[in-house]
N, C-alpha and C. Protein backbone atom coordinates (compact mmCIF):
# COMPACT_ATOMS: atom_id res chain seq x y z
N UNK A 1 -4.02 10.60 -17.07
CA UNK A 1 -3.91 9.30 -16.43
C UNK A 1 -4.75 8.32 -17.25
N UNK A 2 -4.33 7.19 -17.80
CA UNK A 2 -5.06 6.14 -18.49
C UNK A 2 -5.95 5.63 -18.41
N UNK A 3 -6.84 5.16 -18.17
CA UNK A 3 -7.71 4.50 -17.94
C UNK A 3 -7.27 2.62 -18.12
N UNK A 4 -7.01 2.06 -17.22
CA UNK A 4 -7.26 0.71 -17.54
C UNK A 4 -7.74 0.01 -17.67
N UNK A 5 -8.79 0.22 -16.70
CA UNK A 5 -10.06 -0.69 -16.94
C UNK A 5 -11.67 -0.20 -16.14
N UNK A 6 -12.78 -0.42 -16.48
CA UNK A 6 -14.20 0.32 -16.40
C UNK A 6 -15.28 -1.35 -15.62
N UNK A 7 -15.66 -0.78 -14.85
CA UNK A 7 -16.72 -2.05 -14.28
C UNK A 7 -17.56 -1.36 -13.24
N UNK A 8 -18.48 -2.23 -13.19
CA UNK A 8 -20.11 -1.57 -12.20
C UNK A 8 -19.32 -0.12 -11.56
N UNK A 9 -19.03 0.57 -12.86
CA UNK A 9 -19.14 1.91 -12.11
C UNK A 9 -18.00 2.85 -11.80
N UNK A 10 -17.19 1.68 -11.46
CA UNK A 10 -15.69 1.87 -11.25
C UNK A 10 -14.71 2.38 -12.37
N UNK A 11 -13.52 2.94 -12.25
CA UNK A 11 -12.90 3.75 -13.15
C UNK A 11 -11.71 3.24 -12.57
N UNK A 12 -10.78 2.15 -13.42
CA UNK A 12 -9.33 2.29 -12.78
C UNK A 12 -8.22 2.99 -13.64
N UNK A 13 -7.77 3.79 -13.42
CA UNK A 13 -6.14 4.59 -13.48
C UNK A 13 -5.16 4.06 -12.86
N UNK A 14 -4.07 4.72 -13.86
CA UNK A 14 -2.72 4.66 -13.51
C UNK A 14 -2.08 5.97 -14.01
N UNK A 15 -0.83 6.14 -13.11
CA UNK A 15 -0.03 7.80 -13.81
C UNK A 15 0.76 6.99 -14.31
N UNK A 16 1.17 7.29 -15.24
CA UNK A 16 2.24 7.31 -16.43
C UNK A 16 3.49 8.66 -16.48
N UNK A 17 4.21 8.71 -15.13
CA UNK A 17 5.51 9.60 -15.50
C UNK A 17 6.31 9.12 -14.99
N UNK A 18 7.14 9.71 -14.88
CA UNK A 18 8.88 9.24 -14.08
C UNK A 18 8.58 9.46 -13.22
N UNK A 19 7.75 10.80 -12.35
CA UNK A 19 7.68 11.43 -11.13
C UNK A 19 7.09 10.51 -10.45
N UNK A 20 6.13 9.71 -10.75
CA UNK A 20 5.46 8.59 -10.00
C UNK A 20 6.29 7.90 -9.03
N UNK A 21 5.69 7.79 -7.99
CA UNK A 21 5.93 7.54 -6.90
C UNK A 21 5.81 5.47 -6.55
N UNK A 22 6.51 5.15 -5.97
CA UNK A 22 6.37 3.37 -5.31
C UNK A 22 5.67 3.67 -3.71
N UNK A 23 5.03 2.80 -3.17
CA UNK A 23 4.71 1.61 -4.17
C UNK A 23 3.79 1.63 -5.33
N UNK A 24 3.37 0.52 -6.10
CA UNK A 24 3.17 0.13 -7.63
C UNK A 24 1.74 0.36 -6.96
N UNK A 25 1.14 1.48 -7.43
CA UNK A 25 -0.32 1.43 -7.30
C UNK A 25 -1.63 1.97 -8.63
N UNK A 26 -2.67 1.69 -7.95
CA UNK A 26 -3.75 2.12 -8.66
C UNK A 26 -4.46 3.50 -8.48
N UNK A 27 -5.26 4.06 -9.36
CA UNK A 27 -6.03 4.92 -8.88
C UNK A 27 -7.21 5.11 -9.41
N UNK A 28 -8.74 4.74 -8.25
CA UNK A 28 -10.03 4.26 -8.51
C UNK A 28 -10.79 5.30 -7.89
N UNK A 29 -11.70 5.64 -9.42
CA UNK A 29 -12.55 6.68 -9.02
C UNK A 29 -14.25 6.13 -8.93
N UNK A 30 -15.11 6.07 -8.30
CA UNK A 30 -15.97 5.52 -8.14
C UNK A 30 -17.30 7.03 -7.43
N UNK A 31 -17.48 7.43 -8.88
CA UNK A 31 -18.66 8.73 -8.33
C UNK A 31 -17.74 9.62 -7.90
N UNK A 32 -18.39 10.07 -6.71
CA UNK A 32 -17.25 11.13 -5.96
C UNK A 32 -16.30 10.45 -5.04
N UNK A 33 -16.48 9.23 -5.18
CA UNK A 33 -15.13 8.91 -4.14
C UNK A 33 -13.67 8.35 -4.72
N UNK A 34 -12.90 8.11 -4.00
CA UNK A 34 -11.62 8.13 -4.67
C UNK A 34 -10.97 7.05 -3.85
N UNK A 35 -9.77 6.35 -4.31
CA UNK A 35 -9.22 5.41 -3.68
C UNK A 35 -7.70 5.35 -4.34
N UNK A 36 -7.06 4.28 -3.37
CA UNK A 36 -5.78 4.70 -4.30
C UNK A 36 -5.45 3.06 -3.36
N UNK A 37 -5.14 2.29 -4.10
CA UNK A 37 -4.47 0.89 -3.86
C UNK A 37 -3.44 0.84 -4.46
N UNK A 38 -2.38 -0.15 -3.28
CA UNK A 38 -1.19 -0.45 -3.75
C UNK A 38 -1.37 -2.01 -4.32
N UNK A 39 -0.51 -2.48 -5.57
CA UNK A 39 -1.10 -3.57 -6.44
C UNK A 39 -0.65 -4.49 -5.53
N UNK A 40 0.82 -4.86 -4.96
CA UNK A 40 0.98 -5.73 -4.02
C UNK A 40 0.67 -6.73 -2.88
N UNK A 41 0.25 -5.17 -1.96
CA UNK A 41 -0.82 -5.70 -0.96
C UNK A 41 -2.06 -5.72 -0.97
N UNK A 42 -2.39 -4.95 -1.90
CA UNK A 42 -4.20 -4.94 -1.84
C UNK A 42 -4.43 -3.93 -1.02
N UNK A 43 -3.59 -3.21 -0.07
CA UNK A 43 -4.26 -2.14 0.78
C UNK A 43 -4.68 -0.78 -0.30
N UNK A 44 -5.62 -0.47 0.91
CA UNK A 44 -6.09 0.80 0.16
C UNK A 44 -4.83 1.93 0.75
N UNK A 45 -4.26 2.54 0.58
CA UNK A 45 -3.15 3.80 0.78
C UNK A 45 -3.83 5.22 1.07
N UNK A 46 -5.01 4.97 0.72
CA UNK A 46 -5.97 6.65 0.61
C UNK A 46 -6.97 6.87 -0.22
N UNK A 47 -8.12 7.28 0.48
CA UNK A 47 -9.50 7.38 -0.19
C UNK A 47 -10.29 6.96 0.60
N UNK A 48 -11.84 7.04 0.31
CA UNK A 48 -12.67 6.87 0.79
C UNK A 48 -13.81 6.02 0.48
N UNK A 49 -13.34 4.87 -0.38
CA UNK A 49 -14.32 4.09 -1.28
C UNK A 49 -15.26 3.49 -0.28
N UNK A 50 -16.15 3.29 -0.79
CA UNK A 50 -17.42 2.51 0.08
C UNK A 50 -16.96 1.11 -0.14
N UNK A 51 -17.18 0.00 1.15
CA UNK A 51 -16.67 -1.00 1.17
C UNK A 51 -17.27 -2.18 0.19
N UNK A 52 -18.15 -1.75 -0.65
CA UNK A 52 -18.84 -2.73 -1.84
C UNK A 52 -17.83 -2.85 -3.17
N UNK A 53 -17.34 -1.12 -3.37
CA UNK A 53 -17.04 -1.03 -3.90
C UNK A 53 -15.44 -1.48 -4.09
N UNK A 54 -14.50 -1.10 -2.51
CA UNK A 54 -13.44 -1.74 -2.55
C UNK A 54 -13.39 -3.33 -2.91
N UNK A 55 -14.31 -3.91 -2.28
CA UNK A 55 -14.51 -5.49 -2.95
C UNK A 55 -14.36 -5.76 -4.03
N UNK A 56 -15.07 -5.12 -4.78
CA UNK A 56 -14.96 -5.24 -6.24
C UNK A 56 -13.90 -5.14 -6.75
N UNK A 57 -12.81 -4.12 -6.31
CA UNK A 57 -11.47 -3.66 -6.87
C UNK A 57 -10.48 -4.55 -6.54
N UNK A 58 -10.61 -4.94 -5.39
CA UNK A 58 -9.66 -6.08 -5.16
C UNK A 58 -9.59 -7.59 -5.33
N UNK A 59 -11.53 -7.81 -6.19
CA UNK A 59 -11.49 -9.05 -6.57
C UNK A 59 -10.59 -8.67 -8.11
N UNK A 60 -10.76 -7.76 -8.46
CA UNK A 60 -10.61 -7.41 -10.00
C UNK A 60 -8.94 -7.34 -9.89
N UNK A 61 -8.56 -7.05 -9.01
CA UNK A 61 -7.09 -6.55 -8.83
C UNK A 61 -6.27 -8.40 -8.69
N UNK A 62 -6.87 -8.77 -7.72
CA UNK A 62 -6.83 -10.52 -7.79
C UNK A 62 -5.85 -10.96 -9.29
N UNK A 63 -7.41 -11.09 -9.57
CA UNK A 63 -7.14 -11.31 -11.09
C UNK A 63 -6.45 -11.15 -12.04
N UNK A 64 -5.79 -9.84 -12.03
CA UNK A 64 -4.72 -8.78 -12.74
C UNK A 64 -3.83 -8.74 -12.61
N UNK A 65 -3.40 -9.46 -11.02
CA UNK A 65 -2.23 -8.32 -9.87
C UNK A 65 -0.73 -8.35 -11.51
N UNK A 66 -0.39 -9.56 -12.11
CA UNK A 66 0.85 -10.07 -12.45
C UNK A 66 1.06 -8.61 -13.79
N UNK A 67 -0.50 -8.34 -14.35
CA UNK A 67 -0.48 -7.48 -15.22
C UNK A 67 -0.73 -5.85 -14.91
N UNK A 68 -1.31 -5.89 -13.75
CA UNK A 68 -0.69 -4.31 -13.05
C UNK A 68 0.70 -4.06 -12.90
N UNK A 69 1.22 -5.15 -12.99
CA UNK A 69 2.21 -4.80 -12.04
C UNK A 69 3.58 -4.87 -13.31
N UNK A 70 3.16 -5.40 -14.28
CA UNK A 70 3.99 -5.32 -15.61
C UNK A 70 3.36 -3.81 -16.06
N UNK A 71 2.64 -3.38 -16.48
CA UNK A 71 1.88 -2.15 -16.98
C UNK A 71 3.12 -0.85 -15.99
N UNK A 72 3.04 -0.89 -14.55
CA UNK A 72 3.62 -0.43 -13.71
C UNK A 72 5.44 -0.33 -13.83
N UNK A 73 5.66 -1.42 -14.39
CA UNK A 73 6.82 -1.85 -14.74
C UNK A 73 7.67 -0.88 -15.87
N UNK A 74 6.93 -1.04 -16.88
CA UNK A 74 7.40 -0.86 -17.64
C UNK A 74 6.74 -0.12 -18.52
N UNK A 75 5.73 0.84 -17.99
CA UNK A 75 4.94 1.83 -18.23
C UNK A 75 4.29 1.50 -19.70
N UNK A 76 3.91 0.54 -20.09
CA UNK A 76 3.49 0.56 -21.40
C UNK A 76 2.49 0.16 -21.23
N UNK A 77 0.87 1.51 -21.45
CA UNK A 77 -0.53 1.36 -21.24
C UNK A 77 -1.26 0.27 -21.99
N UNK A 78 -2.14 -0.41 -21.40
CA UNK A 78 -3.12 -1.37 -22.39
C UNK A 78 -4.17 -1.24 -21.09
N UNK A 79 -5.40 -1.73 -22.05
CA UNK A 79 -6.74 -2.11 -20.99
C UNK A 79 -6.44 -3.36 -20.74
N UNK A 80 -7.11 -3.62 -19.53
CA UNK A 80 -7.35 -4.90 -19.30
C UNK A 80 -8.94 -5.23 -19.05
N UNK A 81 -9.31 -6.74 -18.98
CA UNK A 81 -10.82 -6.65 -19.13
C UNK A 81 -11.28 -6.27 -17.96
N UNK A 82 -12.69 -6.06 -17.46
CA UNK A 82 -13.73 -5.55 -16.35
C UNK A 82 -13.59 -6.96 -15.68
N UNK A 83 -14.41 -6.90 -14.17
CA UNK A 83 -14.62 -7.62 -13.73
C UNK A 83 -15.95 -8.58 -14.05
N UNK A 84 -16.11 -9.67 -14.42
CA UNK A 84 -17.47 -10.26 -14.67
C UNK A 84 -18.66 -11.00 -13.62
């Protein structure tokens, strides 16, 4: 799974197969906890992130949503920058 992008801590992924599943989501590893956001709504779908940390992901996701969601599209990996 790729790595897209790295910030206070945070680790965002994406799967890269056919088998992948909709909706268009993320997958954020933060220590031992785990999260899994859909890029659309911003909801979290599953995990257990601490709520500092979901903040962070969804200001960062904000920011991104048009380029998650092309990455998602059309499966072709790139980083994008951290949150500042």
């Amino acid at each position: 799974m790729p790595v897209i992008s790295r910030f206070y801590g945070l680790i965002v992924k994406m799967y890269f197969r056919q088998s992948e599943h909709n909706p268009p989501h993320i997958h954020v590893i933060y220590g031992e906890y785990l999260g899994v956001i859909d890029i659309q709504t911003l909801e979290m779908l599953e995990g257990d992130l601490p709520s500092k940390a979901l903040s962070l992901v969804l200001e960062w996701m904000k920011n991104h949503k048009a380029e998650l969601l092309e990455i998602w599209n059309t499966q072709l990996f790139r980083q994008l920058p951290p949150l500042e």
